[in-house]
PDB file of N, CA and C in Angstrom:
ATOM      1  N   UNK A   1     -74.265  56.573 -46.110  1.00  0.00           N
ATOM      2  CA  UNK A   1     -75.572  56.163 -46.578  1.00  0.00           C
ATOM      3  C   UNK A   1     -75.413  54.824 -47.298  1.00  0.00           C
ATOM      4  N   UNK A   2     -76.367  54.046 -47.097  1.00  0.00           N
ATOM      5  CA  UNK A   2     -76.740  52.696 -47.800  1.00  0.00           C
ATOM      6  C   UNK A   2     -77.312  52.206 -48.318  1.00  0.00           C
ATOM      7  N   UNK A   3     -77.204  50.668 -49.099  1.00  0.00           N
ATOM      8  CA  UNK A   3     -78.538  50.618 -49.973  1.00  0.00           C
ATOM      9  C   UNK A   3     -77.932  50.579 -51.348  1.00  0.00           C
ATOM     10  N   UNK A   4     -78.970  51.057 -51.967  1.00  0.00           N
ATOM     11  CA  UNK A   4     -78.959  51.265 -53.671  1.00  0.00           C
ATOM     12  C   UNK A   4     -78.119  52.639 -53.884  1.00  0.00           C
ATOM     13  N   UNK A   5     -77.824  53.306 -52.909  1.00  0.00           N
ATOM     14  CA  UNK A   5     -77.314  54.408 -53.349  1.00  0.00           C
ATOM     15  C   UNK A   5     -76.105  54.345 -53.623  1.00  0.00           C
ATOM     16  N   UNK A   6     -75.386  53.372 -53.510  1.00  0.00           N
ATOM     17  CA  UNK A   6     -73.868  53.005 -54.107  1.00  0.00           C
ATOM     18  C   UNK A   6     -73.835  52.598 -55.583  1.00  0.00           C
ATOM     19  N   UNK A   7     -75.082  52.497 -55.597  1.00  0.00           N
ATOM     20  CA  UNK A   7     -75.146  51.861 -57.683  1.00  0.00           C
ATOM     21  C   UNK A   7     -75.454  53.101 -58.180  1.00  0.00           C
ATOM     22  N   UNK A   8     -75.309  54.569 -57.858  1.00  0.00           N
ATOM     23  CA  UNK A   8     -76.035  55.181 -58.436  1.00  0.00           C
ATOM     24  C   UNK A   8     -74.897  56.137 -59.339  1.00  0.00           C
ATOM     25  N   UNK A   9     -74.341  56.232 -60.274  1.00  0.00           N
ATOM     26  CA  UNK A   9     -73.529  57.164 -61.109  1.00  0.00           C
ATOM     27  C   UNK A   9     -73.782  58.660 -61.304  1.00  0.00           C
ATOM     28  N   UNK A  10     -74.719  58.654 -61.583  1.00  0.00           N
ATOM     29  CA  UNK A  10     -75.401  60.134 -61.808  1.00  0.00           C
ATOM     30  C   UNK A  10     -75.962  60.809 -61.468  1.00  0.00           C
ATOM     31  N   UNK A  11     -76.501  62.077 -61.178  1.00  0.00           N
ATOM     32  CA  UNK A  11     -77.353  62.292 -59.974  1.00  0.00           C
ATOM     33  C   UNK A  11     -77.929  63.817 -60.801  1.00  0.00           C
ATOM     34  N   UNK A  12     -78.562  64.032 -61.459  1.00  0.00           N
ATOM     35  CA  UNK A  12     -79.118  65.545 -62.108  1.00  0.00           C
ATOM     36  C   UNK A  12     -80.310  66.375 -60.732  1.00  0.00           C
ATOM     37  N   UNK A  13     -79.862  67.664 -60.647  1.00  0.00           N
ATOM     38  CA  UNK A  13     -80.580  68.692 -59.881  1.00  0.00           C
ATOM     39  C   UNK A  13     -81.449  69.454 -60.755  1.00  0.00           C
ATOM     40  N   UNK A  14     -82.330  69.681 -60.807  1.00  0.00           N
ATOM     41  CA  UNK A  14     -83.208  70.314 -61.248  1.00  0.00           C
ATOM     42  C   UNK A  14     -83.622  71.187 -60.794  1.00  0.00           C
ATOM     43  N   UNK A  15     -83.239  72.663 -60.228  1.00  0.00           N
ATOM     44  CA  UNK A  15     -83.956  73.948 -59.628  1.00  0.00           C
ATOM     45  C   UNK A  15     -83.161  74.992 -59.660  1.00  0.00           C
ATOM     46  N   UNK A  16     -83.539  75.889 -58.433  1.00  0.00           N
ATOM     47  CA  UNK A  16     -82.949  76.854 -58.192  1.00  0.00           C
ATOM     48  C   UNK A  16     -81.693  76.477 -56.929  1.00  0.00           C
ATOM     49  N   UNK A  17     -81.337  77.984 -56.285  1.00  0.00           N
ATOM     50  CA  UNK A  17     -80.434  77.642 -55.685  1.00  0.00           C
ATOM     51  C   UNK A  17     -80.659  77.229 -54.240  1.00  0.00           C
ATOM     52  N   UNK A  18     -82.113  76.586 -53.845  1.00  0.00           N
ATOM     53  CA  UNK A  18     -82.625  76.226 -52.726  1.00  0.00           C
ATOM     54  C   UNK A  18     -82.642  74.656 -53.126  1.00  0.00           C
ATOM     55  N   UNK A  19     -83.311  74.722 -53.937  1.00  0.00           N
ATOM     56  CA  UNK A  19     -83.414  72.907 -54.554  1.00  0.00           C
ATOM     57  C   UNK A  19     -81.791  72.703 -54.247  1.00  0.00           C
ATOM     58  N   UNK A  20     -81.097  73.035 -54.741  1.00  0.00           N
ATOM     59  CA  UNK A  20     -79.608  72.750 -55.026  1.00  0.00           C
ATOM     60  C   UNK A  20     -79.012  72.166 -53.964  1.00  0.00           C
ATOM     61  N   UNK A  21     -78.937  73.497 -53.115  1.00  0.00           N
ATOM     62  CA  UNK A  21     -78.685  73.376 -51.445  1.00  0.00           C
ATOM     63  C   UNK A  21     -79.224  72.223 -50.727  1.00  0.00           C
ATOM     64  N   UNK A  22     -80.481  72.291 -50.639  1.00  0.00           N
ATOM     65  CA  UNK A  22     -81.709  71.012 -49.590  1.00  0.00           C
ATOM     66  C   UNK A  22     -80.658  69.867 -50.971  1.00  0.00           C
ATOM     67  N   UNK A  23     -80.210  69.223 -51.536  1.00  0.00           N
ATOM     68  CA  UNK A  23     -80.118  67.581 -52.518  1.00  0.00           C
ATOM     69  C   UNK A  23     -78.589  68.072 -52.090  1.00  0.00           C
ATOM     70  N   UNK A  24     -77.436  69.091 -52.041  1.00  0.00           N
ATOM     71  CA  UNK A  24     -76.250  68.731 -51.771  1.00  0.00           C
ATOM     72  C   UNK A  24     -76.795  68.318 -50.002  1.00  0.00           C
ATOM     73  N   UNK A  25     -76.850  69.117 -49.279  1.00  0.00           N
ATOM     74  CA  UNK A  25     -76.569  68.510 -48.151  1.00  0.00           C
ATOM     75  C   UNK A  25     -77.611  67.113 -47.744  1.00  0.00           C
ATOM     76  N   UNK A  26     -78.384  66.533 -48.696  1.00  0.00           N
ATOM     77  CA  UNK A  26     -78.725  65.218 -48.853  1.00  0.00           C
ATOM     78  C   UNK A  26     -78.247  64.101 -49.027  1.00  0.00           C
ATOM     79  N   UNK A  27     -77.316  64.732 -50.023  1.00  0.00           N
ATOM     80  CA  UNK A  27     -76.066  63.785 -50.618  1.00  0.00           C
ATOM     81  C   UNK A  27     -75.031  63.228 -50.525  1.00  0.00           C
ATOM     82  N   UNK A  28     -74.790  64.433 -49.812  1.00  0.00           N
ATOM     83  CA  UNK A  28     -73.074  64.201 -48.986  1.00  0.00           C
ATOM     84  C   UNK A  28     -72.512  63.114 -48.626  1.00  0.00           C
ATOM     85  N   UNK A  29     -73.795  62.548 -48.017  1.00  0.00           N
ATOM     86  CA  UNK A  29     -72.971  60.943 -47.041  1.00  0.00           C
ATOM     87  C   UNK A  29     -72.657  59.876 -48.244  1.00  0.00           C
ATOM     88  N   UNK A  30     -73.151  60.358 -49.323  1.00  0.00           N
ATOM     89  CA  UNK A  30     -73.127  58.836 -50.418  1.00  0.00           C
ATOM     90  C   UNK A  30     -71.582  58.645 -50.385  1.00  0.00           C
ATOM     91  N   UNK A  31     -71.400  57.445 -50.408  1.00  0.00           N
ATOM     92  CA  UNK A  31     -70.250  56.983 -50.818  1.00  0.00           C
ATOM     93  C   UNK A  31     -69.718  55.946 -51.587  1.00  0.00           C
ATOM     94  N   UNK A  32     -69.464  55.442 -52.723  1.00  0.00           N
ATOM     95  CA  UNK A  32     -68.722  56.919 -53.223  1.00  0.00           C
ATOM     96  C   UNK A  32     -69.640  57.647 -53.861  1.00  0.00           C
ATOM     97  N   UNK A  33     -69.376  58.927 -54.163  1.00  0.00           N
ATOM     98  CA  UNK A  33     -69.568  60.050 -54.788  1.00  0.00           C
ATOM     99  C   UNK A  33     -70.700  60.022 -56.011  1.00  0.00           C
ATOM    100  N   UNK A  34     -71.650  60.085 -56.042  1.00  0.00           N
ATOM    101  CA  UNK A  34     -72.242  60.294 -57.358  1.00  0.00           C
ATOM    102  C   UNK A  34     -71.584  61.409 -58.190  1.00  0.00           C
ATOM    103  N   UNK A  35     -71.346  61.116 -59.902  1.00  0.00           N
ATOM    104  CA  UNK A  35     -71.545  63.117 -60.466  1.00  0.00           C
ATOM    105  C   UNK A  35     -72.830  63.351 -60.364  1.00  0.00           C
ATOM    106  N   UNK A  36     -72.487  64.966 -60.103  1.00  0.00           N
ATOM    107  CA  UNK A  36     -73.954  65.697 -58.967  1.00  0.00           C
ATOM    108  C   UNK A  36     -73.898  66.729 -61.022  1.00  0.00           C
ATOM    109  N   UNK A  37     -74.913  66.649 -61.839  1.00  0.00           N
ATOM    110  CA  UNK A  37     -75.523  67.621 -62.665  1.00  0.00           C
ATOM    111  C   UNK A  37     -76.219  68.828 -61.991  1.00  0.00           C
ATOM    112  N   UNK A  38     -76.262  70.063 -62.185  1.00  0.00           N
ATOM    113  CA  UNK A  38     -77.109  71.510 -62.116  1.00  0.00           C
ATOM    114  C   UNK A  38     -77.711  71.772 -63.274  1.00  0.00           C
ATOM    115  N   UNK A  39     -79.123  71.560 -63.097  1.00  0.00           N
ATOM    116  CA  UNK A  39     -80.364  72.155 -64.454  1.00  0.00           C
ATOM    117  C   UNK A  39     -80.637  73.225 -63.414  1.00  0.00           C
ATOM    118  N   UNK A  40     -80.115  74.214 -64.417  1.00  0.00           N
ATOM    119  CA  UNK A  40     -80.879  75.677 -63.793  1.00  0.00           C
ATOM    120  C   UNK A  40     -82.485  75.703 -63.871  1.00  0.00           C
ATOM    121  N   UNK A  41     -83.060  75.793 -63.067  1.00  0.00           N
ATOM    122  CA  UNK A  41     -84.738  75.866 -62.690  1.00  0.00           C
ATOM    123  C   UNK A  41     -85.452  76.920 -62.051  1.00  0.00           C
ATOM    124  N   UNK A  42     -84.446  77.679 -61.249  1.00  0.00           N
ATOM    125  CA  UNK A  42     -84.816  78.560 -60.507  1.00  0.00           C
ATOM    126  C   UNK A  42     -85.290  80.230 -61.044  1.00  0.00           C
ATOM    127  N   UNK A  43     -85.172  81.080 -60.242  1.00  0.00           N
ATOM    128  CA  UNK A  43     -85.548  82.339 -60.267  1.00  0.00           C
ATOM    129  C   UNK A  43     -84.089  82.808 -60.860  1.00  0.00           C
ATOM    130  N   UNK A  44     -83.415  83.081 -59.861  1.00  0.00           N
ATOM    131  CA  UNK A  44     -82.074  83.620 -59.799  1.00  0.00           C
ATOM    132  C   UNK A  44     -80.674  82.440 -60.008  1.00  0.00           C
ATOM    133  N   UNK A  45     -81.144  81.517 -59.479  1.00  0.00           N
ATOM    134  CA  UNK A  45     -79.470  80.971 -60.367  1.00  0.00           C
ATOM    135  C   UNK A  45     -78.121  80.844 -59.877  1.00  0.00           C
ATOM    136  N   UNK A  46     -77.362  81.849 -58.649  1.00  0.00           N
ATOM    137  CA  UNK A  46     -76.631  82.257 -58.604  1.00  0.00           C
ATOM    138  C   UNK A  46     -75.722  81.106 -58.541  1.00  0.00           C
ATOM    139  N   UNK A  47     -75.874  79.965 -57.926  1.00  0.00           N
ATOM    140  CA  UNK A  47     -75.032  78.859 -58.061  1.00  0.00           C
ATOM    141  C   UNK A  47     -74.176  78.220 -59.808  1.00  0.00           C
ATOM    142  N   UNK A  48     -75.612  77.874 -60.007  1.00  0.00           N
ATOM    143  CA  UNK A  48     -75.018  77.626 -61.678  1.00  0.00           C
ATOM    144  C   UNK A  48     -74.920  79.053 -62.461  1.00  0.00           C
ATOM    145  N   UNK A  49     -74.718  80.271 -62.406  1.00  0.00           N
ATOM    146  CA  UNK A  49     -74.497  81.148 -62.989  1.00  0.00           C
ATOM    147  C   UNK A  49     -72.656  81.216 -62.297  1.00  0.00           C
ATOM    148  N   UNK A  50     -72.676  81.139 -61.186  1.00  0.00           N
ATOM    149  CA  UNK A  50     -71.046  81.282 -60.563  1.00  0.00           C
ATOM    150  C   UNK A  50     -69.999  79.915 -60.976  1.00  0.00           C
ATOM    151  N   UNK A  51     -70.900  78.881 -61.894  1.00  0.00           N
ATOM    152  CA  UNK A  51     -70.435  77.892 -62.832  1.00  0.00           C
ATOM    153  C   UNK A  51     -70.372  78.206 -64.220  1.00  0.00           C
ATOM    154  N   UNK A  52     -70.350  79.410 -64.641  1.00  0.00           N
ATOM    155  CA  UNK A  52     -70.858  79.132 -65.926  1.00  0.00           C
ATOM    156  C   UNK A  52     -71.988  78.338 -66.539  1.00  0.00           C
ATOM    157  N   UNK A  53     -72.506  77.558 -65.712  1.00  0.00           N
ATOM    158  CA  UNK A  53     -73.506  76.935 -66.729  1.00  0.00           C
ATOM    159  C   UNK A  53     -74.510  77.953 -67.354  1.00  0.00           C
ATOM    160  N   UNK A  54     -74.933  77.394 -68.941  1.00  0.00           N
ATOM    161  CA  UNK A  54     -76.063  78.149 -69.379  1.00  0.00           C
ATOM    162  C   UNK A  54     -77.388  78.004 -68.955  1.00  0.00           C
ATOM    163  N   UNK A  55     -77.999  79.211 -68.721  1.00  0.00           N
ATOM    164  CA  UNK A  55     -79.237  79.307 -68.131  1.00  0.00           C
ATOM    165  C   UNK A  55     -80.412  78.563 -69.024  1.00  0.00           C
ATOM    166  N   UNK A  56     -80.270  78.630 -70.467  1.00  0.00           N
ATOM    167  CA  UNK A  56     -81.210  78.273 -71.034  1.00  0.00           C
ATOM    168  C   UNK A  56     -80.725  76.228 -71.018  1.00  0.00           C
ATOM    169  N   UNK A  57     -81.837  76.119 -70.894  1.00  0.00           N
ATOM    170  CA  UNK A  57     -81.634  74.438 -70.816  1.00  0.00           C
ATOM    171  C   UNK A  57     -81.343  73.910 -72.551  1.00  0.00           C
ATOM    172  N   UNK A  58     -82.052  74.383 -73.309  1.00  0.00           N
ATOM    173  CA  UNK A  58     -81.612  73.570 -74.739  1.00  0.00           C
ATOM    174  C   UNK A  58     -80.415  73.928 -74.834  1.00  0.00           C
ATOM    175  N   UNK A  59     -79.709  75.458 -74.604  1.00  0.00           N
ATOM    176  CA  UNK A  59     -78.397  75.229 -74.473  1.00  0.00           C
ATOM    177  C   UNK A  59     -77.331  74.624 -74.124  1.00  0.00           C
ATOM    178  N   UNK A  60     -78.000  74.593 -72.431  1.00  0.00           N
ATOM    179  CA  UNK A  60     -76.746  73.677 -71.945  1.00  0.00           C
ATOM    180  C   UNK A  60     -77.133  71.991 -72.512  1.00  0.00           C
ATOM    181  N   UNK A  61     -78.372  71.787 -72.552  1.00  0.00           N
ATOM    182  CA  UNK A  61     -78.015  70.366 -73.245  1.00  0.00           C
ATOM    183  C   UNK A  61     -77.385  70.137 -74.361  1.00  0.00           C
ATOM    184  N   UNK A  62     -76.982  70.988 -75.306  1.00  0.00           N
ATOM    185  CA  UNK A  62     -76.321  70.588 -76.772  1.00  0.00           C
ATOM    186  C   UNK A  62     -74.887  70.904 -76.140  1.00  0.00           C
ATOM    187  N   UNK A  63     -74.435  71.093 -75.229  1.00  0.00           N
ATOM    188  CA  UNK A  63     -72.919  71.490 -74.776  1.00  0.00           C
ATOM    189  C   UNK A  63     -72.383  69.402 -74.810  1.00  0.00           C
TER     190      UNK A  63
END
């Protein structure tokens, strides 16, 4: 992928584990690599729960 997407450092997800899925396989081609963030948003979670991340968002933001 090309463009502006090589300036891009950071990359925050915001959902569940469908959002998650549909933006990784979006992403993939960047090169190089953005860091990819998980904000849990969803119903169930199971992605960022099989990370440890905390479900509650003020939590994981003071980490």
């Amino acid at each position: 992928m090309q463009g502006a997407w090589n300036e891009v450092e950071l990359i925050l997800i915001y959902g569940g584990d469908g959002t998650v899925h549909e933006c990784l396989n979006g992403l993939k081609e960047i090169n190089p690599s953005p860091v990819i963030g998980v904000l849990p948003g969803g119903t169930a979670n199971d992605f960022s729960r099989s990370l440890n991340v905390p479900q509650n968002i003020k939590k994981l933001l003071k980490r």
